[in-house]
Protein backbone atom coordinates (compact mmCIF):
# COMPACT_ATOMS: atom_id res chain seq x y z
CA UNK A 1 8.40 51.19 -10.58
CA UNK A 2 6.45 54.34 -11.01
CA UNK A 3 8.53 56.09 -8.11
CA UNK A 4 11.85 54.63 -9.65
CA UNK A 5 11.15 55.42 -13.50
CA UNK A 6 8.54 58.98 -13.16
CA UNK A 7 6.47 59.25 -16.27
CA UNK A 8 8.11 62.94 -16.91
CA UNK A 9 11.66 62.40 -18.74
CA UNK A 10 12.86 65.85 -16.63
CA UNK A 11 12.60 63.88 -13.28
CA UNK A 12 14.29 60.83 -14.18
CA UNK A 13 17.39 62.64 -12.87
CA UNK A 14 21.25 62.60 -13.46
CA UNK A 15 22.10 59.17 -15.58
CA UNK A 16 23.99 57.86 -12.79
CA UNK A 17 20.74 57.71 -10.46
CA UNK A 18 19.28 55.97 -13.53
CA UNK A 19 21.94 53.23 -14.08
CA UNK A 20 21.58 53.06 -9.66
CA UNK A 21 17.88 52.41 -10.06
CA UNK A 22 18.33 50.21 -12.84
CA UNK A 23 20.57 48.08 -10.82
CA UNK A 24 18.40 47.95 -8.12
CA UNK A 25 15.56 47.19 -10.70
CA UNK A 26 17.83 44.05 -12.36
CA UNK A 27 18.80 42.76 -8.59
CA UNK A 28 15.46 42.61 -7.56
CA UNK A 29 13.77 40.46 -10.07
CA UNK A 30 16.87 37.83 -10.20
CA UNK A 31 16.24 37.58 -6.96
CA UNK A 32 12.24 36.94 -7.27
CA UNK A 33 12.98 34.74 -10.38
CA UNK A 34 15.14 32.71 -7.83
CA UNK A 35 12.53 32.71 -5.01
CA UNK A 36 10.06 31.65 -7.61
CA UNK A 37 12.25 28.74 -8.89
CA UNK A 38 12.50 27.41 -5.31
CA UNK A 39 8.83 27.51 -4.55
CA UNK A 40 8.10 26.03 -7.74
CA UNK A 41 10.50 22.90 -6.75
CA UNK A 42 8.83 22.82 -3.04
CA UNK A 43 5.43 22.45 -4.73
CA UNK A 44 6.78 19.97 -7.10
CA UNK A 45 7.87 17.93 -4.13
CA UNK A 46 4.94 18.31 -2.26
CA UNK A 47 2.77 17.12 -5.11
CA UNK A 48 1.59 13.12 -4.98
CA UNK A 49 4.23 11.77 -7.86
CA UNK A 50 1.69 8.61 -8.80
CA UNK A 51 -1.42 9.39 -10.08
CA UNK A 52 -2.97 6.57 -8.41
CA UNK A 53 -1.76 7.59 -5.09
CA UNK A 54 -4.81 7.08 -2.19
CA UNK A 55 -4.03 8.71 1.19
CA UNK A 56 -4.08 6.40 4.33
CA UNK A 57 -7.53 7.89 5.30
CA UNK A 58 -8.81 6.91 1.94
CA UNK A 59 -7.36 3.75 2.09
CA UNK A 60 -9.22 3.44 4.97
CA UNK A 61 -12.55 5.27 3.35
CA UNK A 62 -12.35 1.88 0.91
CA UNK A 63 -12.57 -0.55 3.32
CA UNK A 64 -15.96 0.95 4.77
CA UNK A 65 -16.84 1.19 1.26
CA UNK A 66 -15.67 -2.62 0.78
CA UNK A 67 -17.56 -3.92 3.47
CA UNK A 68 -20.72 -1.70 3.13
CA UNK A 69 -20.86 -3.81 0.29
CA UNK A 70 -20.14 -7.02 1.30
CA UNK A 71 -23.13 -6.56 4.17
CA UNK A 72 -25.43 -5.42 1.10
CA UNK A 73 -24.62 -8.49 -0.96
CA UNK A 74 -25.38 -10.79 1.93
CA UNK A 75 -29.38 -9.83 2.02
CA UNK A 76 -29.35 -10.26 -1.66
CA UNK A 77 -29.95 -14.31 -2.00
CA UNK A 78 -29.76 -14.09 -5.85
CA UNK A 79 -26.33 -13.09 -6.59
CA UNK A 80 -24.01 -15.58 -8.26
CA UNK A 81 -20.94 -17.13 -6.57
CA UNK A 82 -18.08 -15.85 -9.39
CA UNK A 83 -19.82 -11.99 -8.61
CA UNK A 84 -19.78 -13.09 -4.72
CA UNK A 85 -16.13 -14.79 -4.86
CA UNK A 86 -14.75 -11.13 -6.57
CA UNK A 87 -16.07 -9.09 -3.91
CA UNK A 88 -15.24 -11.35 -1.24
CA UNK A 89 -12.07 -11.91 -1.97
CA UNK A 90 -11.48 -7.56 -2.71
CA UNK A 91 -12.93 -7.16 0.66
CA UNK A 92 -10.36 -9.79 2.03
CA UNK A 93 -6.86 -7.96 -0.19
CA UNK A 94 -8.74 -4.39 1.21
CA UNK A 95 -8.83 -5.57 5.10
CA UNK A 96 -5.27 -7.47 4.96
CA UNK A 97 -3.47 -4.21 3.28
CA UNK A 98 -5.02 -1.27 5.59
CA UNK A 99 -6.08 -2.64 8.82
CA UNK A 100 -2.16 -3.50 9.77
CA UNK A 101 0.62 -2.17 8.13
CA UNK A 102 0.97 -3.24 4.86
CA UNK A 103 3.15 -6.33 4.66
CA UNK A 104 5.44 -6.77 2.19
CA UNK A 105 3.42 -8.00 -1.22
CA UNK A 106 4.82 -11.65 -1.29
CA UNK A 107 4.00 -12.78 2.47
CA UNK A 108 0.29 -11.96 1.33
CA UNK A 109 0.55 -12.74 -2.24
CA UNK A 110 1.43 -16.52 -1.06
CA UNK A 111 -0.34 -17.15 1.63
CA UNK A 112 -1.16 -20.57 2.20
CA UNK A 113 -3.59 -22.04 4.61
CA UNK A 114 -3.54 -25.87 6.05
CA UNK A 115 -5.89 -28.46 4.58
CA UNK A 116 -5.90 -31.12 6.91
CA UNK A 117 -4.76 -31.05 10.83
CA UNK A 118 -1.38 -30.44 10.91
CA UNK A 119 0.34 -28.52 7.56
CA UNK A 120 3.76 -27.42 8.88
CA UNK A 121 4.88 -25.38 5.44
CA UNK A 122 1.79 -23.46 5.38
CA UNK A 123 1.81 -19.90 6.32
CA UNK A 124 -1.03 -18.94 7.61
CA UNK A 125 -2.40 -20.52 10.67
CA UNK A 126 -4.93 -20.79 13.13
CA UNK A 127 -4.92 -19.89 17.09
CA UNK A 128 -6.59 -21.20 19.77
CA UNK A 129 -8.61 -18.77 20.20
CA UNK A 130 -9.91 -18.71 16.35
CA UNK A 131 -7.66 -15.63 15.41
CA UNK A 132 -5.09 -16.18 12.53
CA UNK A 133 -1.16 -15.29 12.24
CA UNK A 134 1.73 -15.45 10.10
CA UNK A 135 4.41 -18.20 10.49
CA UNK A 136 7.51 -17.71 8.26
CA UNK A 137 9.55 -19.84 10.22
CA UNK A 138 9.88 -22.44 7.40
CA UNK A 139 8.74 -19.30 4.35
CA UNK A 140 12.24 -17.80 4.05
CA UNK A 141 11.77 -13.96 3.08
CA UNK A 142 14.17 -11.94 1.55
CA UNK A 143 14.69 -9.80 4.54
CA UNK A 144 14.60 -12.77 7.19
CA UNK A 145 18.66 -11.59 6.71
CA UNK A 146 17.48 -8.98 9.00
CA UNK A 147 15.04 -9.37 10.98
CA UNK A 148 15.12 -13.33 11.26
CA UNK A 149 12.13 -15.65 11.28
CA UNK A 150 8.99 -14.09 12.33
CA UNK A 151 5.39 -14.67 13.30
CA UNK A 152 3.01 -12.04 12.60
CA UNK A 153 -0.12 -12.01 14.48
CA UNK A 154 -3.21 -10.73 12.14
CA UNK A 155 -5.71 -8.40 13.49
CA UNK A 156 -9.00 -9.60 14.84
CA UNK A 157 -10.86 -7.49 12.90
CA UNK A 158 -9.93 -9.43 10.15
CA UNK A 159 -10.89 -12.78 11.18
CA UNK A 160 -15.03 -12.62 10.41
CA UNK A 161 -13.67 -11.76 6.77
CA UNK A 162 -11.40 -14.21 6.59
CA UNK A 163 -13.43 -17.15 7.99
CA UNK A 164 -16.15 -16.15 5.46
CA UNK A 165 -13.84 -16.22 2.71
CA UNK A 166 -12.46 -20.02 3.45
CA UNK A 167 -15.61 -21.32 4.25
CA UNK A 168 -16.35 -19.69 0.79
CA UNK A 169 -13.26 -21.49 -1.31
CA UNK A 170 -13.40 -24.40 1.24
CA UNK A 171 -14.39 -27.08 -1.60
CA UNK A 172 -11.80 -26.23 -3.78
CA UNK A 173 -9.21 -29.15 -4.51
CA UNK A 174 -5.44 -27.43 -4.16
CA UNK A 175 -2.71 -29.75 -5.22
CA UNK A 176 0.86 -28.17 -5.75
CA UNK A 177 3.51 -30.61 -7.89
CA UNK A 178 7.36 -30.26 -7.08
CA UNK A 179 10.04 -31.32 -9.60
CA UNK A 180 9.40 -34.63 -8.97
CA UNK A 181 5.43 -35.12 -9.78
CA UNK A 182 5.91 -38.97 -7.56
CA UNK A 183 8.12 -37.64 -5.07
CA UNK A 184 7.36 -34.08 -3.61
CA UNK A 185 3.02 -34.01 -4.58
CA UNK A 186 1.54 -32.29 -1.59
CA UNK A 187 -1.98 -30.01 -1.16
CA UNK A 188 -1.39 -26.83 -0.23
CA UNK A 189 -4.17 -24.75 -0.49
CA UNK A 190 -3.83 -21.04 -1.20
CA UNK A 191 -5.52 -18.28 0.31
CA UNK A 192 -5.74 -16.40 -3.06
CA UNK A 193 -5.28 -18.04 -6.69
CA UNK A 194 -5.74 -17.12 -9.60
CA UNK A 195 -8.76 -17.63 -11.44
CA UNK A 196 -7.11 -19.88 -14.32
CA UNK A 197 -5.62 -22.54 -11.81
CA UNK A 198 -6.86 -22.87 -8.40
CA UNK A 199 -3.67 -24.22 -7.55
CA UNK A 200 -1.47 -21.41 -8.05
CA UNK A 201 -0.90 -18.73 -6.11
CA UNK A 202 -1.11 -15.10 -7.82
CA UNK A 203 2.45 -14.19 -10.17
CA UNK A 204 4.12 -11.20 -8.78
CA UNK A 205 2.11 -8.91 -12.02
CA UNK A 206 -0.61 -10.58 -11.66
CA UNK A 207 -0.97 -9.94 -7.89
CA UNK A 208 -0.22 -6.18 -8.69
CA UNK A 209 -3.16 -6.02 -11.07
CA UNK A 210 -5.30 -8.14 -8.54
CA UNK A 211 -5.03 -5.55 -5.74
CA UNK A 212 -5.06 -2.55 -8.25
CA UNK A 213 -8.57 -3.62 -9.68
CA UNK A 214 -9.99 -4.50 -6.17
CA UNK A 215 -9.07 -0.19 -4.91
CA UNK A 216 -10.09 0.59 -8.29
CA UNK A 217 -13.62 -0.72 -7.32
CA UNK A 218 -14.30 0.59 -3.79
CA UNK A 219 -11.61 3.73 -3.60
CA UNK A 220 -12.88 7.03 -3.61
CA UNK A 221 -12.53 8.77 -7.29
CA UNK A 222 -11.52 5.12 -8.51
CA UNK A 223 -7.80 5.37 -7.25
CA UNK A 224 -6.02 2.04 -8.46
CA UNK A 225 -2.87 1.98 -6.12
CA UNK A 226 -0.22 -1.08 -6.29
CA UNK A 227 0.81 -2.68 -2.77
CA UNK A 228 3.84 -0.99 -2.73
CA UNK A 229 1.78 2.55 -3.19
CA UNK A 230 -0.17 1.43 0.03
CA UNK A 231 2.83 0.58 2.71
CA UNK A 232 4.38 3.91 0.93
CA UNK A 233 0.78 5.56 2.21
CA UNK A 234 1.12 4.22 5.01
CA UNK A 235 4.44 5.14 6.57
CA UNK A 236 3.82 8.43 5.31
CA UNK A 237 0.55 8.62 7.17
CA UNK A 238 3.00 7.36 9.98
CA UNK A 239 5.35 10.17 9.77
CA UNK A 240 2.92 12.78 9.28
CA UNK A 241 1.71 11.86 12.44
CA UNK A 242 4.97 12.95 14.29
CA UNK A 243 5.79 9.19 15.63
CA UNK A 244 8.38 8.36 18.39
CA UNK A 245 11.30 5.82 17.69
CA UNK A 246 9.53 3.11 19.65
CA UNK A 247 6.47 3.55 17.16
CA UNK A 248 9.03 3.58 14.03
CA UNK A 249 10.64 0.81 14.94
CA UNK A 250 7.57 -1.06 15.29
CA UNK A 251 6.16 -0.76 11.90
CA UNK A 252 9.79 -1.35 10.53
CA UNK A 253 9.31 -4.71 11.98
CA UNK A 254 5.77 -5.48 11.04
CA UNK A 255 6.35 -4.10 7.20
CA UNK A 256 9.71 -5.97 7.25
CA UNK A 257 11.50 -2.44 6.20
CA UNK A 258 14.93 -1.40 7.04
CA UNK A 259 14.79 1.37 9.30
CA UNK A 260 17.28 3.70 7.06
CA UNK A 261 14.82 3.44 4.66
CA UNK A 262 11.72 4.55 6.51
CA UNK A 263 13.59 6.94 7.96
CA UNK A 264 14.98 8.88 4.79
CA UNK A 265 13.09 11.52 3.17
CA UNK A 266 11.63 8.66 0.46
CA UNK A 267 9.00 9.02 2.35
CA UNK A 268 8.99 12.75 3.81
């Protein structure tokens, strides 16, 4: 500016090298106020839109928190079994939302585990080899339109957890009435109720708040994130990491997603 608009009136020059500069001079800062505008909406986009938002590797950060906790509480003999229960069962929603892909918040939210022998409706069953999986093959899903009936194996890592936790709820007494109280009474026990009524599994809210208090707890800075936050984290982890089809595909299928969605820039 001081080379286009000299501080001595006699070297400004003819007025038609003034109105020239002065062009240049209105030119150039449109075109900053544009570049400006487009940065600012690049940043806006690369900002985390929920303030509860917890990257994967915090998500991760939790469950070392979660269980660093649940190893503390077991050489303390004096702690009472509500405060034990509540951590327990945290340490249980942590493992089953961020050691395998999140699965959609229903399949986990109404989990149901066999009381006696043989429980053919319940969902979440017992191998050989002491390891747990998923059976929807009689739980109809919402997106069994696409991907069919499935069986979902869960991780090993989760299985000291989760043995701890039912031989913690074990003496419960889970009885689930149909329509017809005389006609369709069967036990089904659930892996997670709510407190009120041991024999009902978590409502959809409920759940929500469930899983948002048990982060809240063990998250670093005291992130609260819903499930749906978490398989978002997750998949974008996923992408970050520069993934092949094969590997895409893969977590499609074990977060029951359609693969145009994963794919699309809601989660670039």
């Amino acid at each position: 500016l001081a080379k286009m608009y000299p501080s001595d009136p006699s070297e400004l020059g003819s007025f038609t090298e003034i109105d020239a500069r002065l062009g240049k001079l209105i030119v150039g800062t449109k075109n900053l106020r544009e570049q400006a505008e487009v940065q600012s909406k690049r940043e806006g986009l690369l900002k985390p839109i929920k303030p509860d938002w917890l990257s994967w590797g915090d998500a991760k950060l939790t469950r070392r928190n979660v269980l660093a906790a649940v190893d503390k509480l077991q050489l303390q003999r004096s702690t009472a079994r509500s405060e034990q229960l509540t951590l327990y069962t945290d340490a249980l929603i942590i493992c089953l939302l961020t050691i395998m892909p999140p699965d959609r918040c229903s399949v986990i939210r109404c989990l149901s585990v066999p009381i006696g022998l043989e429980d053919a409706d319940c969902t979440l069953k017992k191998q050989a080899n002491g390891d747990y999986y998923i059976d929807l093959t009689s739980f109809k899903h919402k997106t069994s339109k696409w991907y069919g009936i499935s069986m979902t194996p869960v991780s090993p890592l989760i299985t000291p957890m989760l043995t701890q936790f039912l031989t913690m709820t074990q003496s419960f007494e889970f009885v689930d009435f149909g329509e017809d109280e005389e006609q369709t009474r069967t036990r089904r026990r659930y892996l997670f109720t709510m407190p009120s009524d041991p024999n009902r599994c978590f409502e959809s809210s409920n759940w929500c708040s469930r899983v948002k208090d048990a982060f809240r707890r063990h998250s670093p800075g005291n992130k609260a994130p819903c499930p749906t936050l978490l398989r978002s984290s997750f998949i974008t982890a996923l992408r970050d990491s520069r993934p092949d089809l094969a590997e895409l595909e893969s977590a499609a299928i074990a977060q029951k997603h359609s693969m145009r969605t994963q794919r699309s820039d809601v989660y670039d």
